[in-house]
PDB file of N, CA and C in Angstrom:
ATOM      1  N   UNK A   1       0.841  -1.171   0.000  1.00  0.00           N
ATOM      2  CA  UNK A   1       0.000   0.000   0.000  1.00  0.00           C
ATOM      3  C   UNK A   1       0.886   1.234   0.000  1.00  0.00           C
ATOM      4  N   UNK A   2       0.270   1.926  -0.638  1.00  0.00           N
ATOM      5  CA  UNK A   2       1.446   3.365  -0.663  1.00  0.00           C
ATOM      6  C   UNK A   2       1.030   4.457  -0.412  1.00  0.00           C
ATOM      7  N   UNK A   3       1.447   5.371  -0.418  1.00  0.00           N
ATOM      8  CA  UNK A   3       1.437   6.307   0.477  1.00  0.00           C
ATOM      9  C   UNK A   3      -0.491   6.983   0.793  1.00  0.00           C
ATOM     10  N   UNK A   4      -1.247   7.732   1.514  1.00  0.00           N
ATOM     11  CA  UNK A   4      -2.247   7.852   1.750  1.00  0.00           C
ATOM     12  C   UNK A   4      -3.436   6.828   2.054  1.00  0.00           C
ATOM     13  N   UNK A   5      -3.074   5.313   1.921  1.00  0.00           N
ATOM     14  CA  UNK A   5      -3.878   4.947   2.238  1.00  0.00           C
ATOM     15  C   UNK A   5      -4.240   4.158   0.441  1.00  0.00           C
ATOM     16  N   UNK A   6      -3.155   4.237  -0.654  1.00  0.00           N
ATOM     17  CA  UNK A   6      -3.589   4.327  -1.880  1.00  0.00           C
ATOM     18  C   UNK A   6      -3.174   3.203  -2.222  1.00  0.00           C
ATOM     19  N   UNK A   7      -2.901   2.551  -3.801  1.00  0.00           N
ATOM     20  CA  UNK A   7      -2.093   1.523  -4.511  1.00  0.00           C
ATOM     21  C   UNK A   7      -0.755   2.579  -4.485  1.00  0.00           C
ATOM     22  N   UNK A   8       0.194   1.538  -4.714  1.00  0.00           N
ATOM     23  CA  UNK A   8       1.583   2.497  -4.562  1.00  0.00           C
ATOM     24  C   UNK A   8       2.131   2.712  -6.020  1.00  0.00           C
ATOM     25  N   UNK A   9       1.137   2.501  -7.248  1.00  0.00           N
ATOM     26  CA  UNK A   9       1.285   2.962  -8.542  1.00  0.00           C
ATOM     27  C   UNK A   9       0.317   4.070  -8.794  1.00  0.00           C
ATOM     28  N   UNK A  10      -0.317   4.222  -7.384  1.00  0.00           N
ATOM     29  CA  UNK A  10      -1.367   6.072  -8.100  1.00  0.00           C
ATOM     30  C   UNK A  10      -0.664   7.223  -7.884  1.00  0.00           C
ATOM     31  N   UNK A  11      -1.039   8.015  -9.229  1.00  0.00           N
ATOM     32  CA  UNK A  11      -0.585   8.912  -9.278  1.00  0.00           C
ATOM     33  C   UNK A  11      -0.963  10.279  -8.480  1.00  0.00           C
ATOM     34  N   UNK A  12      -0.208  10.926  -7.842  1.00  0.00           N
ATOM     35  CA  UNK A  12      -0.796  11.720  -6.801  1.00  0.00           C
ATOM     36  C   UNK A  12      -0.482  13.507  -7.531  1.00  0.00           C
ATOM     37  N   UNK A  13      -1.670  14.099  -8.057  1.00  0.00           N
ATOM     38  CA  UNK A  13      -1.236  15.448  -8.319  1.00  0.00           C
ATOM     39  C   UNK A  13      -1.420  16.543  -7.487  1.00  0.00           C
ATOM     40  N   UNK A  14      -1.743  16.034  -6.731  1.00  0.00           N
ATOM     41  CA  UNK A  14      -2.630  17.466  -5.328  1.00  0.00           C
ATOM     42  C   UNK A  14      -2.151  17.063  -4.467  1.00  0.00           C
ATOM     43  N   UNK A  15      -1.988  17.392  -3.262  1.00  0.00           N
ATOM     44  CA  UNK A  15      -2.150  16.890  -1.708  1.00  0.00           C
ATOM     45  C   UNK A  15      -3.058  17.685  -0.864  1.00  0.00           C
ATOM     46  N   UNK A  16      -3.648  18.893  -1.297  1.00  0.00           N
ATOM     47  CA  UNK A  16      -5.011  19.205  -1.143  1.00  0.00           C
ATOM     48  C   UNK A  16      -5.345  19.562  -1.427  1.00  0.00           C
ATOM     49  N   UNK A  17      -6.407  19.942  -2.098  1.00  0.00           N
ATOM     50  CA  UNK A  17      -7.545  18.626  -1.695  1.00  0.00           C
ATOM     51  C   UNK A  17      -6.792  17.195  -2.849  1.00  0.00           C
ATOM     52  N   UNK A  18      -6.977  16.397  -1.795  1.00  0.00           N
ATOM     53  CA  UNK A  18      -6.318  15.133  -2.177  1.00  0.00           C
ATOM     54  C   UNK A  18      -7.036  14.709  -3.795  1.00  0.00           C
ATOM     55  N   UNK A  19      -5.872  14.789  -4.924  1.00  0.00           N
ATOM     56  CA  UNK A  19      -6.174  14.673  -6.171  1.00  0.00           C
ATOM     57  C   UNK A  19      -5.382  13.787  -6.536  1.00  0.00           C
ATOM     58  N   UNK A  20      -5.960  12.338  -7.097  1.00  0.00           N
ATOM     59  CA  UNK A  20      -4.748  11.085  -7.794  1.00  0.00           C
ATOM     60  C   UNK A  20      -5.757  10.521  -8.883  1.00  0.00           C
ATOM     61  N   UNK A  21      -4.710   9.625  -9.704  1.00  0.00           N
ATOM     62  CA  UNK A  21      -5.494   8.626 -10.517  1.00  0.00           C
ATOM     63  C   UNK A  21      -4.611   7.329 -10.305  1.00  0.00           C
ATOM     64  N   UNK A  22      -5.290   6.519 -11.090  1.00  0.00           N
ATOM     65  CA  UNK A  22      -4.056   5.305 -11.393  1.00  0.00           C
ATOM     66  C   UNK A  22      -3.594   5.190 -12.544  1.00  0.00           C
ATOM     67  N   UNK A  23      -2.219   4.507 -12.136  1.00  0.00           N
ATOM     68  CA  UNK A  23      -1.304   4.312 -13.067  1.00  0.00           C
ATOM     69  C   UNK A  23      -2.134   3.688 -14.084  1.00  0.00           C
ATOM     70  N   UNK A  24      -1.308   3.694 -15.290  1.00  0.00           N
ATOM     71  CA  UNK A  24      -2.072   2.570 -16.676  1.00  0.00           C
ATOM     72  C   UNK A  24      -1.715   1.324 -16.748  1.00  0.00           C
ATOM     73  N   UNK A  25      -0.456   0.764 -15.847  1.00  0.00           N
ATOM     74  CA  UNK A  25      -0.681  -0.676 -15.466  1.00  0.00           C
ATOM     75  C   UNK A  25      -2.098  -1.134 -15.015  1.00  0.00           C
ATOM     76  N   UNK A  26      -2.324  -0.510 -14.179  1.00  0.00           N
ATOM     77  CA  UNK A  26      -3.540  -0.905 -12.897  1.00  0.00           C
ATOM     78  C   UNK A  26      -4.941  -0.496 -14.493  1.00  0.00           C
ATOM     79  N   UNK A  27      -4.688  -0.196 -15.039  1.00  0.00           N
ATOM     80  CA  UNK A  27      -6.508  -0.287 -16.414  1.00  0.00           C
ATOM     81  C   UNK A  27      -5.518  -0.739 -16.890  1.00  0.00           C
ATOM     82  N   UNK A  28      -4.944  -1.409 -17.281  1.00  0.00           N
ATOM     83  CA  UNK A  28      -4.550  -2.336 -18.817  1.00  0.00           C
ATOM     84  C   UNK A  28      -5.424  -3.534 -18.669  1.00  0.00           C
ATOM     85  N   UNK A  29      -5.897  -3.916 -17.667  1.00  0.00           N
ATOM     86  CA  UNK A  29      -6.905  -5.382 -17.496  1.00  0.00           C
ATOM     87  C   UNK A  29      -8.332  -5.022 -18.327  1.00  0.00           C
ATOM     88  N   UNK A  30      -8.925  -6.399 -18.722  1.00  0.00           N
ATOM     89  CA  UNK A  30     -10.289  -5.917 -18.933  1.00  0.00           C
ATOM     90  C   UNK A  30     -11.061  -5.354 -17.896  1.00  0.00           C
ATOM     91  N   UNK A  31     -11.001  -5.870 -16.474  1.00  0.00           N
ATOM     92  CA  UNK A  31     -11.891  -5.489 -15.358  1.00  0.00           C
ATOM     93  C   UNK A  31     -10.839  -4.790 -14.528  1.00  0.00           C
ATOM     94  N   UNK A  32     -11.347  -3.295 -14.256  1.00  0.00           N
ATOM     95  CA  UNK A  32     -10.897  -2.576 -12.731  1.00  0.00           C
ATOM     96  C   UNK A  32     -10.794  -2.965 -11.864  1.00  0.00           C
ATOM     97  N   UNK A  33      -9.834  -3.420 -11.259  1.00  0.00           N
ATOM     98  CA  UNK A  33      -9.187  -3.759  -9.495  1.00  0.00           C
ATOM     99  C   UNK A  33     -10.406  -2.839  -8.619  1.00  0.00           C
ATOM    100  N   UNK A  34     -10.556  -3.236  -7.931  1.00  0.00           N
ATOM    101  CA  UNK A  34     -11.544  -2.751  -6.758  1.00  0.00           C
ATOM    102  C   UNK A  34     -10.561  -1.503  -6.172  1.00  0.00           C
ATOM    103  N   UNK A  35      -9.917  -1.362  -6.010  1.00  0.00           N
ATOM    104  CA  UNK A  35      -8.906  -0.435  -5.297  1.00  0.00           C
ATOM    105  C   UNK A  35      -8.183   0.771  -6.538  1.00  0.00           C
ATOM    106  N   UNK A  36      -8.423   0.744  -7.575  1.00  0.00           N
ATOM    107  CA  UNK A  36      -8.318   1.176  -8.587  1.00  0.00           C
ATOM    108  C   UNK A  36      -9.472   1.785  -9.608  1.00  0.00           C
ATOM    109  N   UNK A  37     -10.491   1.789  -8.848  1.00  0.00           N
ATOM    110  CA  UNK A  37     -12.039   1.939  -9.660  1.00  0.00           C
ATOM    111  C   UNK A  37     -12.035   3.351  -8.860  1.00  0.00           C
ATOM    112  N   UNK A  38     -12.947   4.603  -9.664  1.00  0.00           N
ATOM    113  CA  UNK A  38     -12.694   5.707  -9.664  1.00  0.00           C
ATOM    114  C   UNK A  38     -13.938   6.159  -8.639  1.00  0.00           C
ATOM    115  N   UNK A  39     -13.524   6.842  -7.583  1.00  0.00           N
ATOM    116  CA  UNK A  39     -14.594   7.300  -7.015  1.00  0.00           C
ATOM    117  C   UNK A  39     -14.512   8.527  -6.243  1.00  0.00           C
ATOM    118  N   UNK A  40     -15.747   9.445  -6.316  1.00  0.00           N
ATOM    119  CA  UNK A  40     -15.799  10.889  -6.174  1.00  0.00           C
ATOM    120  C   UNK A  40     -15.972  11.184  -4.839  1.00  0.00           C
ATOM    121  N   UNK A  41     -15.519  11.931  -4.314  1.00  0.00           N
ATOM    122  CA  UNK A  41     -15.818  12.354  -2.787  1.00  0.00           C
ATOM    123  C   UNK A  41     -16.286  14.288  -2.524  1.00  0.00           C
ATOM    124  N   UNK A  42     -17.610  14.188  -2.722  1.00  0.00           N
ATOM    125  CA  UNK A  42     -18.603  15.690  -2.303  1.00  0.00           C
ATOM    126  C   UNK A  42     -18.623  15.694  -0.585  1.00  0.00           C
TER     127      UNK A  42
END
């Protein structure tokens, strides 16, 4: 696990408000890793 609580291949562009994606290893699969699936926080 890497740093924040994340996969240790996401990419981190913010540190606040906390802004990342994932690497393109982690989507090269047909199906999204659970820990890698994109989700919004309001």
């Amino acid at each position: 696990m890497g740093r924040y609580g994340t996969r240790a291949d996401m990419i981190v562009h913010e540190e606040q408000p906390f802004n990342a994606e994932s690497g393109l290893a982690a989507l090269a699969e047909t199906l999204t890793a659970t820990d890698a699936f994109y989700v919004r926080a309001h």
